[in-house]
C-alpha atoms as a PDB file:
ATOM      1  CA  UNK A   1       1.874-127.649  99.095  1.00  0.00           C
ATOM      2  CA  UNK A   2       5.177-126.440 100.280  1.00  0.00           C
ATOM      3  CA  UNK A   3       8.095-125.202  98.622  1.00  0.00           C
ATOM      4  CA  UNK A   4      10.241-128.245  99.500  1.00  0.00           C
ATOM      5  CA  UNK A   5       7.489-130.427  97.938  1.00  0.00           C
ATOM      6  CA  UNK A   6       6.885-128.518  94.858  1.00  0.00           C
ATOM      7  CA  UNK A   7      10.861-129.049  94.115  1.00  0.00           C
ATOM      8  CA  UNK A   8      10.589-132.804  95.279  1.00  0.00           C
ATOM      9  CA  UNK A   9       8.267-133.478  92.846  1.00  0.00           C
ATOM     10  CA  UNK A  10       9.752-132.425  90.115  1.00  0.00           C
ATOM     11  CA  UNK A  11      13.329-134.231  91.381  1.00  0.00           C
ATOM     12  CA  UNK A  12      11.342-137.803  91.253  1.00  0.00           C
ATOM     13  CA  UNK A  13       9.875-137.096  88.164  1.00  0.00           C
ATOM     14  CA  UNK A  14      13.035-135.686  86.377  1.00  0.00           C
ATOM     15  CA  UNK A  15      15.178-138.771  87.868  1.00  0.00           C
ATOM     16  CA  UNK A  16      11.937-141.160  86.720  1.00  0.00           C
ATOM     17  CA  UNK A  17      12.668-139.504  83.224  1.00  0.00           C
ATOM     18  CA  UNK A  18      16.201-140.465  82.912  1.00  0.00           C
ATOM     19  CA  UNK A  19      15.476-143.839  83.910  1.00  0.00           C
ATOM     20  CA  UNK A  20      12.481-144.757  81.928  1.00  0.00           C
ATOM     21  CA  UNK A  21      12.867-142.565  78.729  1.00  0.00           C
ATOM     22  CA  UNK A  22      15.913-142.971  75.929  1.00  0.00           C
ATOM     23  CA  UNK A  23      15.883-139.748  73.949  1.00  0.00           C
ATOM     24  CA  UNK A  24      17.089-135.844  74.901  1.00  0.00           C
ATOM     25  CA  UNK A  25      13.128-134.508  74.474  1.00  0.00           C
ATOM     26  CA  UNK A  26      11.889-136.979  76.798  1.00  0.00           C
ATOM     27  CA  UNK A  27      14.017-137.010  79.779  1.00  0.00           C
ATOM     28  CA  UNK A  28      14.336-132.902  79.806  1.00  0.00           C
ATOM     29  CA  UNK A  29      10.323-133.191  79.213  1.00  0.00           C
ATOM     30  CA  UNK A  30      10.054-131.581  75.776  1.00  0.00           C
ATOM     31  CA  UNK A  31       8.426-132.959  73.070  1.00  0.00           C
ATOM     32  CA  UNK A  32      10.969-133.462  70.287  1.00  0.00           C
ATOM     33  CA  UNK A  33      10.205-130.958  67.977  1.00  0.00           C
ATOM     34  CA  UNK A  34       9.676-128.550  70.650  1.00  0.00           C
ATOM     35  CA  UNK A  35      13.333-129.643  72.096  1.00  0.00           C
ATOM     36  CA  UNK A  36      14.618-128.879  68.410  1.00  0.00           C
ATOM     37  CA  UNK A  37      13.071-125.328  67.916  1.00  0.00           C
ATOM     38  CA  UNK A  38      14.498-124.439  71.432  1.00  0.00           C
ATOM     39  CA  UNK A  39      17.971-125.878  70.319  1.00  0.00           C
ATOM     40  CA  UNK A  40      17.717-123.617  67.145  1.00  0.00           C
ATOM     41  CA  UNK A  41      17.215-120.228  68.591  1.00  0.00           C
ATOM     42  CA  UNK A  42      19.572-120.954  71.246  1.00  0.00           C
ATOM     43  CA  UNK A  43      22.245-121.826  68.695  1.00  0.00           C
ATOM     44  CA  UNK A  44      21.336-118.591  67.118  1.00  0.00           C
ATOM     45  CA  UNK A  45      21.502-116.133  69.598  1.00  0.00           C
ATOM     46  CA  UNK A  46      24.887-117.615  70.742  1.00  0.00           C
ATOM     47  CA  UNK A  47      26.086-117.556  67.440  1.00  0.00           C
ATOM     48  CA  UNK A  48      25.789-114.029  67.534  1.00  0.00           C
ATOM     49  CA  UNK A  49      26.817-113.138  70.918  1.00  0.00           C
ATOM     50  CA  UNK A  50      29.814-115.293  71.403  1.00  0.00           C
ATOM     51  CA  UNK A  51      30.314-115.493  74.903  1.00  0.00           C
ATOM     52  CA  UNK A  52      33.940-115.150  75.801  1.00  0.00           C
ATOM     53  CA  UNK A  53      35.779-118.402  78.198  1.00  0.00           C
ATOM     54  CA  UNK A  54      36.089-121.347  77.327  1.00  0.00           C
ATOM     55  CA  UNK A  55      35.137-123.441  80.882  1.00  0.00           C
ATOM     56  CA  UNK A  56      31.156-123.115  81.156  1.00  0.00           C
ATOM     57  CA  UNK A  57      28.950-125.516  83.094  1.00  0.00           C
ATOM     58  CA  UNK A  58      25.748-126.811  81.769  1.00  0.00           C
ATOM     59  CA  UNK A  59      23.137-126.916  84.930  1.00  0.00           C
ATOM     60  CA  UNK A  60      20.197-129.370  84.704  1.00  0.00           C
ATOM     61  CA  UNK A  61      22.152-130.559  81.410  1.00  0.00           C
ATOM     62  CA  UNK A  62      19.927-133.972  81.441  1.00  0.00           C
ATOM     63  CA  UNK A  63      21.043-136.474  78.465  1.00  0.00           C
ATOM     64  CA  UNK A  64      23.688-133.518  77.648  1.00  0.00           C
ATOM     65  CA  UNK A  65      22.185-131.754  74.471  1.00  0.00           C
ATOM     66  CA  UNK A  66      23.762-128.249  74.800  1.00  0.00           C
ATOM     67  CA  UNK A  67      26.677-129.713  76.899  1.00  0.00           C
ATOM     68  CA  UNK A  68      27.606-131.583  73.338  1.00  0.00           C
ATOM     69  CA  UNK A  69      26.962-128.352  72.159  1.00  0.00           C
ATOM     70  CA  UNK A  70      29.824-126.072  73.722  1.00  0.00           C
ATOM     71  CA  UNK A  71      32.193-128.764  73.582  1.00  0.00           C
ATOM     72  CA  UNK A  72      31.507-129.293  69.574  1.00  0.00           C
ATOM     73  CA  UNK A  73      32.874-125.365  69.092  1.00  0.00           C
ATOM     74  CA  UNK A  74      35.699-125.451  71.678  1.00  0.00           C
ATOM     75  CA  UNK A  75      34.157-125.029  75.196  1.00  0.00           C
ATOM     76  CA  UNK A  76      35.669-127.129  77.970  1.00  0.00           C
ATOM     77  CA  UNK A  77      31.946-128.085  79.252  1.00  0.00           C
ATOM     78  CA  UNK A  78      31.028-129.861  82.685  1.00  0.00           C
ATOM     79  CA  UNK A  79      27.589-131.291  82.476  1.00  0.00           C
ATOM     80  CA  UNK A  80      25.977-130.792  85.905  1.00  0.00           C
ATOM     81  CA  UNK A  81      22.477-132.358  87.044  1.00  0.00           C
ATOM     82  CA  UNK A  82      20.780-134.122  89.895  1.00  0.00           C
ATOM     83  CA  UNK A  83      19.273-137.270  87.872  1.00  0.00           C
ATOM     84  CA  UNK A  84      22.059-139.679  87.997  1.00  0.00           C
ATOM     85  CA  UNK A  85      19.852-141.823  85.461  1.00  0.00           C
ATOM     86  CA  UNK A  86      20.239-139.175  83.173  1.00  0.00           C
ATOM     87  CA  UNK A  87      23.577-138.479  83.309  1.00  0.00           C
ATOM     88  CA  UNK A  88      24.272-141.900  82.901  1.00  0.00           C
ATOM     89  CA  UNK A  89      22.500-141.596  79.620  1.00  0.00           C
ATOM     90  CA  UNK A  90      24.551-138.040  78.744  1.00  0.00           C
ATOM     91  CA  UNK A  91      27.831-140.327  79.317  1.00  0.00           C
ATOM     92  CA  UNK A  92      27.170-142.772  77.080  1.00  0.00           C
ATOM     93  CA  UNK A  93      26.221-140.435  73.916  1.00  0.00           C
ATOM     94  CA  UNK A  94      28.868-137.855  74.348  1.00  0.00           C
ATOM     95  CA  UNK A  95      32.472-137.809  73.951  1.00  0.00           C
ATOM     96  CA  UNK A  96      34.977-139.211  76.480  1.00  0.00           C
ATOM     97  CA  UNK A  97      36.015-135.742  77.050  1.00  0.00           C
ATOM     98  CA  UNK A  98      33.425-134.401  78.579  1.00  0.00           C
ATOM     99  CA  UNK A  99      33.003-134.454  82.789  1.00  0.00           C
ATOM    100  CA  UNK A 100      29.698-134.847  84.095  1.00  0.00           C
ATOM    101  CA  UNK A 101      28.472-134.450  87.636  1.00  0.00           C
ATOM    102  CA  UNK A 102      25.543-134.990  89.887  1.00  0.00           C
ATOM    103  CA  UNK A 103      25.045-131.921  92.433  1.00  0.00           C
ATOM    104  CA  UNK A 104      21.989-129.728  93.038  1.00  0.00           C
ATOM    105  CA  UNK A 105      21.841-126.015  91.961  1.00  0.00           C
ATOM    106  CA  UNK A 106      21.042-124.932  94.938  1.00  0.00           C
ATOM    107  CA  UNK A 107      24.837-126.347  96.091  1.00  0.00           C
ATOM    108  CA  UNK A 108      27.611-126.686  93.697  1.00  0.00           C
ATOM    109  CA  UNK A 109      30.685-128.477  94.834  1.00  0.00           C
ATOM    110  CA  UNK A 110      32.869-125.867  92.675  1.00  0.00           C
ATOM    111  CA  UNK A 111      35.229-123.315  94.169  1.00  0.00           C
ATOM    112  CA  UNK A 112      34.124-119.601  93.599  1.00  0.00           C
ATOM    113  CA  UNK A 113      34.829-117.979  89.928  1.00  0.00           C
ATOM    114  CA  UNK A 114      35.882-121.415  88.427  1.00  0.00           C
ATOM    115  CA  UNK A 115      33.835-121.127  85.764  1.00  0.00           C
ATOM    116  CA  UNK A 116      34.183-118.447  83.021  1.00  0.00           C
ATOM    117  CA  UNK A 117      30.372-119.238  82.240  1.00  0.00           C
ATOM    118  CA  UNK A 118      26.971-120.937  83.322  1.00  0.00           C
ATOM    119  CA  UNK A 119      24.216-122.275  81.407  1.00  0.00           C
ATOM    120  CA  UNK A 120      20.842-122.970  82.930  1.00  0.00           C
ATOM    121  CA  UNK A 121      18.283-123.918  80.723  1.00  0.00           C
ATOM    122  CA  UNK A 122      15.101-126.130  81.879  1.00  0.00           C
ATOM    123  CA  UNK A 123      15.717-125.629  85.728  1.00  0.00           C
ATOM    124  CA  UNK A 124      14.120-122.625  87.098  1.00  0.00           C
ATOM    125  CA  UNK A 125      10.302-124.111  86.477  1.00  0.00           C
ATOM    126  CA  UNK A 126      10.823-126.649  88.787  1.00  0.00           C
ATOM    127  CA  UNK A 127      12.532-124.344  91.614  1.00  0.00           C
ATOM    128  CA  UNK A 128      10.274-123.060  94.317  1.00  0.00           C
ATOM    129  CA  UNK A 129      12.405-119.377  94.065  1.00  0.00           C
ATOM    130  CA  UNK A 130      15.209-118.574  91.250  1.00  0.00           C
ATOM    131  CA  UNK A 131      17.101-116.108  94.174  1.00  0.00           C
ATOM    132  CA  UNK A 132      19.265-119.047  95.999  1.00  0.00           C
ATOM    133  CA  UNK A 133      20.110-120.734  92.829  1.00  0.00           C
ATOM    134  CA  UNK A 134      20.988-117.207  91.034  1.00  0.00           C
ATOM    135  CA  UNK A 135      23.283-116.791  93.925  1.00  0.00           C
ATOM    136  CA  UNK A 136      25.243-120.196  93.879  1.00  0.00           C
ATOM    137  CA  UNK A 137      25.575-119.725  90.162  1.00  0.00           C
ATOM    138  CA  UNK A 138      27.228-116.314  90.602  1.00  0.00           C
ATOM    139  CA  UNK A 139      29.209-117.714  93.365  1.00  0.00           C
ATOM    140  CA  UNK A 140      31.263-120.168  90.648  1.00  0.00           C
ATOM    141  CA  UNK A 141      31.370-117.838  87.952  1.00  0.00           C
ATOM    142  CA  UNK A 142      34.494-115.387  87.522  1.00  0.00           C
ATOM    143  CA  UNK A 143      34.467-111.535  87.692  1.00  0.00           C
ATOM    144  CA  UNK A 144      33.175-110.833  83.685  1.00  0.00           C
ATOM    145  CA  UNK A 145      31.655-114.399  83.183  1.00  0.00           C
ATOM    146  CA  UNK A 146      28.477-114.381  82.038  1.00  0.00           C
ATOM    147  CA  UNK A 147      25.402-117.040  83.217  1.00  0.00           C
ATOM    148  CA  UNK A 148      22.608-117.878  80.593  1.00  0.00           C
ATOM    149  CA  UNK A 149      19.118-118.781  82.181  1.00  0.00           C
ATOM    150  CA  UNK A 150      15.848-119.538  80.829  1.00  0.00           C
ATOM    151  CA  UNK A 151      12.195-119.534  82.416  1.00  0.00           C
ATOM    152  CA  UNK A 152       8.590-120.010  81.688  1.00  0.00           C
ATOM    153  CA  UNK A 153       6.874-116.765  80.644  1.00  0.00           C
ATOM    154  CA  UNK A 154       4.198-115.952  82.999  1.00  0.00           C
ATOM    155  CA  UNK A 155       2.568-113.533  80.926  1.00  0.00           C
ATOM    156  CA  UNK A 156       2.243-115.691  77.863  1.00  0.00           C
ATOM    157  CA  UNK A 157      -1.812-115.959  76.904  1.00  0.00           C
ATOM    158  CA  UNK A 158      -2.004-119.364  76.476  1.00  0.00           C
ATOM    159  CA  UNK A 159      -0.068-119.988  80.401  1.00  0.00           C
ATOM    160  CA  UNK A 160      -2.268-116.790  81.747  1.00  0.00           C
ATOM    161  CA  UNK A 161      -5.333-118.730  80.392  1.00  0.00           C
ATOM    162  CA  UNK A 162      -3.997-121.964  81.520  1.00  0.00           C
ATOM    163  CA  UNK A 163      -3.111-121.003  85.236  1.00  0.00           C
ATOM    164  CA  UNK A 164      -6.570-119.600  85.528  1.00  0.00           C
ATOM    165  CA  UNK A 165      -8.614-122.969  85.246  1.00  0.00           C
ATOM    166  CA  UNK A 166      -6.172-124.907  87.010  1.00  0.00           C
ATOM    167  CA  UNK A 167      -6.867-121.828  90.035  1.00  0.00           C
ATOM    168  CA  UNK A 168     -10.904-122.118  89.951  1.00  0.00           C
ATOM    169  CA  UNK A 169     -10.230-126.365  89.670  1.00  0.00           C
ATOM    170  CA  UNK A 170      -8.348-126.211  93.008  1.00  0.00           C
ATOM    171  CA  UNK A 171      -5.129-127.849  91.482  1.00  0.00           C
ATOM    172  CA  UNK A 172      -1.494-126.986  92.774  1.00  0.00           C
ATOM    173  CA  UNK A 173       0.944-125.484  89.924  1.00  0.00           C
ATOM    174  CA  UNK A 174       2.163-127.514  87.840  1.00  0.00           C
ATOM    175  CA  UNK A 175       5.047-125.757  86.916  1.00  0.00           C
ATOM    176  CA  UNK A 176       6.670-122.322  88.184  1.00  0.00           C
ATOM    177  CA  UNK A 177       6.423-119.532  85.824  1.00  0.00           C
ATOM    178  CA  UNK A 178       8.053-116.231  85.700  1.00  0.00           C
ATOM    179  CA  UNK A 179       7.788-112.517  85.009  1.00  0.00           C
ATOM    180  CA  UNK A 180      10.956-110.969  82.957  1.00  0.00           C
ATOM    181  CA  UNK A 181      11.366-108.209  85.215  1.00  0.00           C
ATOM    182  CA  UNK A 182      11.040-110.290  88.584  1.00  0.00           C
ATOM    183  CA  UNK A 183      14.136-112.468  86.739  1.00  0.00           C
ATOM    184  CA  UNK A 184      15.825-109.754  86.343  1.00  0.00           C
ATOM    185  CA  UNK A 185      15.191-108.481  89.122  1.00  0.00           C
ATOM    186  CA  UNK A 186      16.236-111.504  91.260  1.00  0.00           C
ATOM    187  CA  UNK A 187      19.295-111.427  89.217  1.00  0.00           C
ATOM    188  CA  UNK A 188      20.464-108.259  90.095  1.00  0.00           C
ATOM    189  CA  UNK A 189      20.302-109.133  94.018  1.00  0.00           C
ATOM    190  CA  UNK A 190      22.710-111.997  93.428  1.00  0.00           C
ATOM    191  CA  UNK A 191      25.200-109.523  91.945  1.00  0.00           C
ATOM    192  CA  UNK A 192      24.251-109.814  88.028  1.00  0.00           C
ATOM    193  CA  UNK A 193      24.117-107.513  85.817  1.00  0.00           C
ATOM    194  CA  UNK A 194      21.355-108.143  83.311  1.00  0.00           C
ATOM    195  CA  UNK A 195      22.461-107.893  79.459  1.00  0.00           C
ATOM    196  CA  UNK A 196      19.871-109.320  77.112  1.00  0.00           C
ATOM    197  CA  UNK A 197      16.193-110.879  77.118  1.00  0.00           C
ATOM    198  CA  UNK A 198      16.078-113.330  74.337  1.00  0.00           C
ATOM    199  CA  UNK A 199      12.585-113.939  73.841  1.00  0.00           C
ATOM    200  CA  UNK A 200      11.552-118.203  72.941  1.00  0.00           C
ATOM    201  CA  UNK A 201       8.115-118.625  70.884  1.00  0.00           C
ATOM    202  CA  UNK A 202       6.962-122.018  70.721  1.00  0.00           C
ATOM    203  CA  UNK A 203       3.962-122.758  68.868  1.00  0.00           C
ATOM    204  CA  UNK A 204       1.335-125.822  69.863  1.00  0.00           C
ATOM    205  CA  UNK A 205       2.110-129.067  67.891  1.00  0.00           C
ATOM    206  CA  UNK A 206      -1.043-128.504  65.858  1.00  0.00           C
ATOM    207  CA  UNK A 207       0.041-125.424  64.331  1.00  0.00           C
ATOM    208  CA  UNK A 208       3.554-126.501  63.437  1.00  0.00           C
ATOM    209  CA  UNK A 209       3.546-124.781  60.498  1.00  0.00           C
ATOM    210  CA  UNK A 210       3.834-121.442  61.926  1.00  0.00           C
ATOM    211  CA  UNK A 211       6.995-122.617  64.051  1.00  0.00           C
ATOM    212  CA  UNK A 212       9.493-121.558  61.194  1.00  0.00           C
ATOM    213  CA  UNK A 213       7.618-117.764  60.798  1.00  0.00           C
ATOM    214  CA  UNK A 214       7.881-117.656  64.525  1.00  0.00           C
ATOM    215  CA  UNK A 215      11.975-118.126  64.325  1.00  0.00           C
ATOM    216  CA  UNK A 216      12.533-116.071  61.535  1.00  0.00           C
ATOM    217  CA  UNK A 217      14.387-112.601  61.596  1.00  0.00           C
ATOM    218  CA  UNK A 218      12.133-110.386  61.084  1.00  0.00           C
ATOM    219  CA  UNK A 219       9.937-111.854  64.034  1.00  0.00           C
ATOM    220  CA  UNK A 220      13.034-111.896  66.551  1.00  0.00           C
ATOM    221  CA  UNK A 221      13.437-108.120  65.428  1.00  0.00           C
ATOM    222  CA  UNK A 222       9.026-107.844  66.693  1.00  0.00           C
ATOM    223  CA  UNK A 223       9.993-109.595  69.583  1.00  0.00           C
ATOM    224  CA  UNK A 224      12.401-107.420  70.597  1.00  0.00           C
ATOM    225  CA  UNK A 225      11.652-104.540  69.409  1.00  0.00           C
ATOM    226  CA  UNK A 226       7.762-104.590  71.294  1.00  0.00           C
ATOM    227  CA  UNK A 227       8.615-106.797  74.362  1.00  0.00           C
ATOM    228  CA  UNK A 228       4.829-105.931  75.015  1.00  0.00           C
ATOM    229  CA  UNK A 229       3.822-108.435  72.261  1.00  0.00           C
ATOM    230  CA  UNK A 230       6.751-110.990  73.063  1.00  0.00           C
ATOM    231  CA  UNK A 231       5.575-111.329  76.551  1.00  0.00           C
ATOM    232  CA  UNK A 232       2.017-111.864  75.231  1.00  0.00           C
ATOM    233  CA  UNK A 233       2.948-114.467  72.424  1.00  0.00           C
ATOM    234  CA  UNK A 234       6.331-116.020  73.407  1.00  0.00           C
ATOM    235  CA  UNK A 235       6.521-119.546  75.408  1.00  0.00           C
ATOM    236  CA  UNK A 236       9.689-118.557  77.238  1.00  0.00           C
ATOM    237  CA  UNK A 237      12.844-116.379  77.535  1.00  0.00           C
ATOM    238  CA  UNK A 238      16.614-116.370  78.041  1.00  0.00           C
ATOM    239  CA  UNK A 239      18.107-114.197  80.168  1.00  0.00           C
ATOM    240  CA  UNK A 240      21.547-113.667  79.623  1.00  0.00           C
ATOM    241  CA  UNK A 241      23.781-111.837  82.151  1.00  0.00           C
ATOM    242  CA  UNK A 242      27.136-111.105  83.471  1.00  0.00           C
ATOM    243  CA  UNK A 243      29.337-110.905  86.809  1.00  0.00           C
ATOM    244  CA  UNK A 244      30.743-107.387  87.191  1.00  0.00           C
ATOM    245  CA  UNK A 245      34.583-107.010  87.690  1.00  0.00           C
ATOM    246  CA  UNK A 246      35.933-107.182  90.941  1.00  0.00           C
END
């Protein structure tokens, strides 16, 4: 499998999402209550970082969840994603106000620093290498603007486990996952300056129960105060960084 096919893939399925599937968990290819506990932590941890600017573009923004979501407390959002079925969808669910766009990550038709910030949530998994799409973002975001990025955690049991049969069963990846520190460190060579690790547990459908204890304060404070244990238990993570002044 090469590179260009892995990230193929993923563009025809992504596309066949937007066309064939009506809801936001479906066409970004979460189930819906795992779409709603990722909503909720985000919502929380931006809450209490309040990112300064007020134009921010929302990469791979499918059917426009968090795009609705900067616009609804001020932001001047552009929605940004290369499924033109889904952005079709975004459009018709969101206010008038909003602009959305269909471009690729890897080459945004935006002039450099237009953008005071970037979100890119759901994107990186299906990317052959986060470097060349850490760059372009950096490219459109001003001196002090900060970009928000998620990825898979690598290290998580369940994925370590996971990756291991589909290894001795001769399959291709599935998905891309990533290390924390090789995020951050890819972030760094496009310029960034890494600020936070917001870690993302999401707990198997079957134990749903344990999704609210997994949110709650005094787990975020476990997660990050023993990144050890986060890393072990925790689905995902944000990484939130920022341009340095010119």
């Amino acid at each position: 499998m090469t590179n260009s096919s892995f990230e193929q893939r993923w563009r025809q399925r992504f596309t066949q999402r937007g066309s064939q599937c009506d809801d936001d968990a479906a066409i970004a290819g979460w189930t819906p209550t795992g779409l709603a506990s990722r909503v909720r932590q985000f919502q929380s941890l931006w809450q209490q970082a309040r990112p300064e600017g007020t134009r921010w573009l929302d990469i791979g923004c499918g059917a426009g969840t968090y795009t609705r979501l900067l616009q609804a407390e001020g932001r001047s959002p552009i929605g940004l994603d290369y499924s033109a079925p889904s952005l079709h969808k975004a459009r018709q669910r969101s206010p008038a106000s909003i602009d959305w766009l269909a471009a690729d990550v890897h080459h945004l038709p935006f002039a450099d620093g237009e953008f005071d910030g970037v979100l890119c949530f759901g994107v990186m998994q299906a990317l052959a290498d986060s470097r060349p799409a850490l760059a372009e973002m950096h490219r459109v975001l001003r001196p002090g603007g900060e970009i928000w990025v998620d990825a898979l955690n690598a290290r998580t049991w369940p994925t370590v486990l996971q990756e291991r049969r589909r290894v001795r069963a001769g399959k291709a990846p599935h998905l891309r996952y990533e290390a924390t520190d090789s995020l951050q460190a890819a972030a760094r060579a496009a310029g960034l300056q890494p600020l936070a690790c917001y870690w993302l547990p999401l707990v198997p459908g079957r134990l749903h129960g344990l999704q609210g204890p997994a949110e709650s304060r005094w787990a975020r404070a476990l997660w990050q105060a023993s990144p050890w244990i986060a890393e072990r238990l925790c689905h995902s993570f944000i990484l939130r960084t920022r341009k340095g002044q010119m």
